[in-house]
C-alpha atoms as a PDB file:
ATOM      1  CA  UNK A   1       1.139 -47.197 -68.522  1.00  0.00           C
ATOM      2  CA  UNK A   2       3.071 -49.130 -65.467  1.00  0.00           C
ATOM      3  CA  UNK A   3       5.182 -46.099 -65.395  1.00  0.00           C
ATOM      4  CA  UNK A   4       2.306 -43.649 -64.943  1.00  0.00           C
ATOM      5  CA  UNK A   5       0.071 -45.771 -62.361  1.00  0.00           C
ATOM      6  CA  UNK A   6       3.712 -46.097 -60.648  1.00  0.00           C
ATOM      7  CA  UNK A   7       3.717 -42.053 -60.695  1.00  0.00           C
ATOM      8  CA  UNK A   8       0.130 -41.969 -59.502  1.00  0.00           C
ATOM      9  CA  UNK A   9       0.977 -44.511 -56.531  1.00  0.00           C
ATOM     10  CA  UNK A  10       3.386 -42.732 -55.287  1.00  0.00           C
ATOM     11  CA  UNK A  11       1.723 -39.760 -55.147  1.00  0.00           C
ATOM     12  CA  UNK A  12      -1.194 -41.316 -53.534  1.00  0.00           C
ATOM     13  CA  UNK A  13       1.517 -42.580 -51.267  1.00  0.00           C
ATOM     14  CA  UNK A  14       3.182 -39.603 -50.433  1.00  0.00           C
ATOM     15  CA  UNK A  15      -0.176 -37.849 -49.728  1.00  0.00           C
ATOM     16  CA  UNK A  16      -0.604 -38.808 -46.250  1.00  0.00           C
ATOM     17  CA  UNK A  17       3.582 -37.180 -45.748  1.00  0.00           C
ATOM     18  CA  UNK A  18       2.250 -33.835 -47.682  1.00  0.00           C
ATOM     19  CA  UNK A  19      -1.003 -33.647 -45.325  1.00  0.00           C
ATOM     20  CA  UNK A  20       1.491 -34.471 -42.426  1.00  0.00           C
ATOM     21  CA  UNK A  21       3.738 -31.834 -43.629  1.00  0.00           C
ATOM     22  CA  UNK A  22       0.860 -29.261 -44.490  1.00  0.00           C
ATOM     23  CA  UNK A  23      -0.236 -29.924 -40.589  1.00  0.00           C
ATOM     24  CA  UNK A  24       2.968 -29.350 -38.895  1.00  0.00           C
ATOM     25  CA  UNK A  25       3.665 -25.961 -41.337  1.00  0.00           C
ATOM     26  CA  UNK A  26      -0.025 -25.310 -40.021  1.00  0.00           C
ATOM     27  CA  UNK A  27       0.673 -25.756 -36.678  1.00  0.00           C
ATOM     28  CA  UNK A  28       4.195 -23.616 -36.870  1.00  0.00           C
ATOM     29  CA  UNK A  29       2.628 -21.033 -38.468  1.00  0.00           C
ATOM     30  CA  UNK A  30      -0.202 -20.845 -35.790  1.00  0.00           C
ATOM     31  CA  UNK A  31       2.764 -21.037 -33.164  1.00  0.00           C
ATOM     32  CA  UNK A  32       4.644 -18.257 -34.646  1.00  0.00           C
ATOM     33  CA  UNK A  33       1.497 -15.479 -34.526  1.00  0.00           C
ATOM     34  CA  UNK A  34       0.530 -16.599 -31.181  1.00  0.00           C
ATOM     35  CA  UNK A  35       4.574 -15.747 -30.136  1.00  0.00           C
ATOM     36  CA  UNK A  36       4.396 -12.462 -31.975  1.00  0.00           C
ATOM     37  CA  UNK A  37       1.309 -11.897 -30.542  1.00  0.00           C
ATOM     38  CA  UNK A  38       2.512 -12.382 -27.170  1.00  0.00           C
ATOM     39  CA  UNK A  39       5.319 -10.537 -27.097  1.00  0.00           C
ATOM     40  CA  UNK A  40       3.762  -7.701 -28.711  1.00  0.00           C
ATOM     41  CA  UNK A  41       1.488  -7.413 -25.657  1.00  0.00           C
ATOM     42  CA  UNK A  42       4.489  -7.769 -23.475  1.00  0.00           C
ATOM     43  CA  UNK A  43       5.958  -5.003 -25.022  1.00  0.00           C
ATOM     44  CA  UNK A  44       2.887  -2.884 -24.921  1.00  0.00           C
ATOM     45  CA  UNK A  45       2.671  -3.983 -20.816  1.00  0.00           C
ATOM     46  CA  UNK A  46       6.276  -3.095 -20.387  1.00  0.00           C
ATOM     47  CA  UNK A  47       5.871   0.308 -22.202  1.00  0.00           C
ATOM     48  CA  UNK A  48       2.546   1.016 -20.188  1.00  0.00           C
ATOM     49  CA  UNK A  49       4.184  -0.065 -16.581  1.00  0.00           C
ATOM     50  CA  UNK A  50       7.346   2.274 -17.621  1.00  0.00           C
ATOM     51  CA  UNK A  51       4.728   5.157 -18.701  1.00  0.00           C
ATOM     52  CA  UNK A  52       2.758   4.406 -14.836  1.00  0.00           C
ATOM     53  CA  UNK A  53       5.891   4.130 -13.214  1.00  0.00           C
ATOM     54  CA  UNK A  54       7.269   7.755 -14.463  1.00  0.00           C
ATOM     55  CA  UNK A  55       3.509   9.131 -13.958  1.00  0.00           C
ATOM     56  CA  UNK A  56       3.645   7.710 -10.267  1.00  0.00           C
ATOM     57  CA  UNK A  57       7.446   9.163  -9.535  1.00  0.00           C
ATOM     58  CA  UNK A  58       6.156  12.757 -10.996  1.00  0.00           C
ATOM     59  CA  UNK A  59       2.785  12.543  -8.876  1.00  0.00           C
ATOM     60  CA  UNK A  60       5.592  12.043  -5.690  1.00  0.00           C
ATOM     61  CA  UNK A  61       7.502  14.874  -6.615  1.00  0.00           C
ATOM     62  CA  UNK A  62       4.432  17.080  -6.883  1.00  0.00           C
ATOM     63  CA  UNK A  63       3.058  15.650  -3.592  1.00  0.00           C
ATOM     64  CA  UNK A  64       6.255  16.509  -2.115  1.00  0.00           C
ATOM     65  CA  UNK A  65       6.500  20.289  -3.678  1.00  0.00           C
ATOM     66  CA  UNK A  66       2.798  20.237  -2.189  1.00  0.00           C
ATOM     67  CA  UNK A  67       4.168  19.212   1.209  1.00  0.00           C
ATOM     68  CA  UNK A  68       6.884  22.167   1.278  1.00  0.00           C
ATOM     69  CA  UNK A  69       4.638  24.587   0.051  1.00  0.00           C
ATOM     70  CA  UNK A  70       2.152  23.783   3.112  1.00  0.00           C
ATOM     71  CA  UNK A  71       4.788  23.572   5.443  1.00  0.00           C
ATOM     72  CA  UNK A  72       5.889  26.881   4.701  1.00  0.00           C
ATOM     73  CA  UNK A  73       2.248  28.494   4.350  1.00  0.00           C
ATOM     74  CA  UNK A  74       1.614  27.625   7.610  1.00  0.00           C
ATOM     75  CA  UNK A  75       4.800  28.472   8.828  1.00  0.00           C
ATOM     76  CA  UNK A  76       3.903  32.110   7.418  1.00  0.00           C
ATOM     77  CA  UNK A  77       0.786  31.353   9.013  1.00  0.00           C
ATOM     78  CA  UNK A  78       2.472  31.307  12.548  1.00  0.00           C
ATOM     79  CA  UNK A  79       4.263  34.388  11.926  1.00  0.00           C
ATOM     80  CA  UNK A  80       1.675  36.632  10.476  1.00  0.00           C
ATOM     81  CA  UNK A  81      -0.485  35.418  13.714  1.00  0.00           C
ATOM     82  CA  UNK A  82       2.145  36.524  15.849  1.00  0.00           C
ATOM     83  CA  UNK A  83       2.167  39.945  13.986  1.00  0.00           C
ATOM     84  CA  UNK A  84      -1.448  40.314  14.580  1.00  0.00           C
ATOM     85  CA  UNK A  85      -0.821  39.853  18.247  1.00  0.00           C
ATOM     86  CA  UNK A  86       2.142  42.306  18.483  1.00  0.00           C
ATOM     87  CA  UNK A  87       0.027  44.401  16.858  1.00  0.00           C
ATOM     88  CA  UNK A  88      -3.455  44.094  18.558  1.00  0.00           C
ATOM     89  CA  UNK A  89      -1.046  44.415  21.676  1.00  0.00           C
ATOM     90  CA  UNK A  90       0.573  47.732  20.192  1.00  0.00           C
ATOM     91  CA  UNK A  91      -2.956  48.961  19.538  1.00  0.00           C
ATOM     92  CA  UNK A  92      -4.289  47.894  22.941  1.00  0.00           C
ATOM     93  CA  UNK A  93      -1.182  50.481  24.452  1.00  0.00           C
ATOM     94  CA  UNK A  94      -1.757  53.329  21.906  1.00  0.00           C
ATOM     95  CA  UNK A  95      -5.584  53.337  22.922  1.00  0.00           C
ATOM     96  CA  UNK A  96      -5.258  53.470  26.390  1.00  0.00           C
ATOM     97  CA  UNK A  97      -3.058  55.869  26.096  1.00  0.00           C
ATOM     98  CA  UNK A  98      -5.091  57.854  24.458  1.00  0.00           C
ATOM     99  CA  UNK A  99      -7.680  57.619  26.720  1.00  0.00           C
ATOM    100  CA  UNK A 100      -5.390  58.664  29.678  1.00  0.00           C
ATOM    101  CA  UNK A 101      -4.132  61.376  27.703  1.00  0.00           C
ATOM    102  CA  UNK A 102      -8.078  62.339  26.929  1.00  0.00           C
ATOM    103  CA  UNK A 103      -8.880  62.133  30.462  1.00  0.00           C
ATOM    104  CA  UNK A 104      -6.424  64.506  31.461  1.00  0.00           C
ATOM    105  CA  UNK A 105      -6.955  66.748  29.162  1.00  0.00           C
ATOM    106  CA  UNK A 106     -10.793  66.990  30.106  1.00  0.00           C
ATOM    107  CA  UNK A 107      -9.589  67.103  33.979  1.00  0.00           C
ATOM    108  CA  UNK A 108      -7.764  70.085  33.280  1.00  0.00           C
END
């Protein structure tokens, strides 16, 4: 009987250890899904800022394809202006010329 109150005591004893115990698994646990927690959303940040960063670079490029293609459009621009007035010119010539040439013919 001494033996198995001596058995209960210490268990009754060591109760307050096992709580402490229980607590500080507890608390490691709890530490241990807030760290995987966190670093799974500082993988998913690192993944997303990677995925803007390459979005951003291939928005430049296009901006800058953009830019060359305007630069050149209104370089064509220019020159197809400059073809209208060589040719507005040409046609300004050709119709006086006819006229002269109409004149005379009627002075005849």
């Amino acid at each position: 009987m001494k033996q198995k109150a001596a058995i209960l005591l210490c268990c009754l004893a060591s109760l307050p250890v096992w709580a402490q115990t229980a607590n500080v698994d507890a608390l490691l646990l709890s530490a241990q899904m807030a760290y995987q927690d966190a670093d799974s959303k500082q993988d998913q940040a690192r993944r997303r800022l990677l995925q803007v960063e390459e979005e951003l670079k291939q928005a430049q490029k296009r901006l800058l394809d953009a830019q060359q293609l305007q630069q050149q459009a209104e370089m064509a621009q220019q020159q197809a202006l400059a073809d209208k007035a060589a040719a507005d010119a040409l046609m300004q010539q050709a119709t006086q010329r006819l006229r002269d040439a109409w004149q005379q013919k009627e002075g005849q």
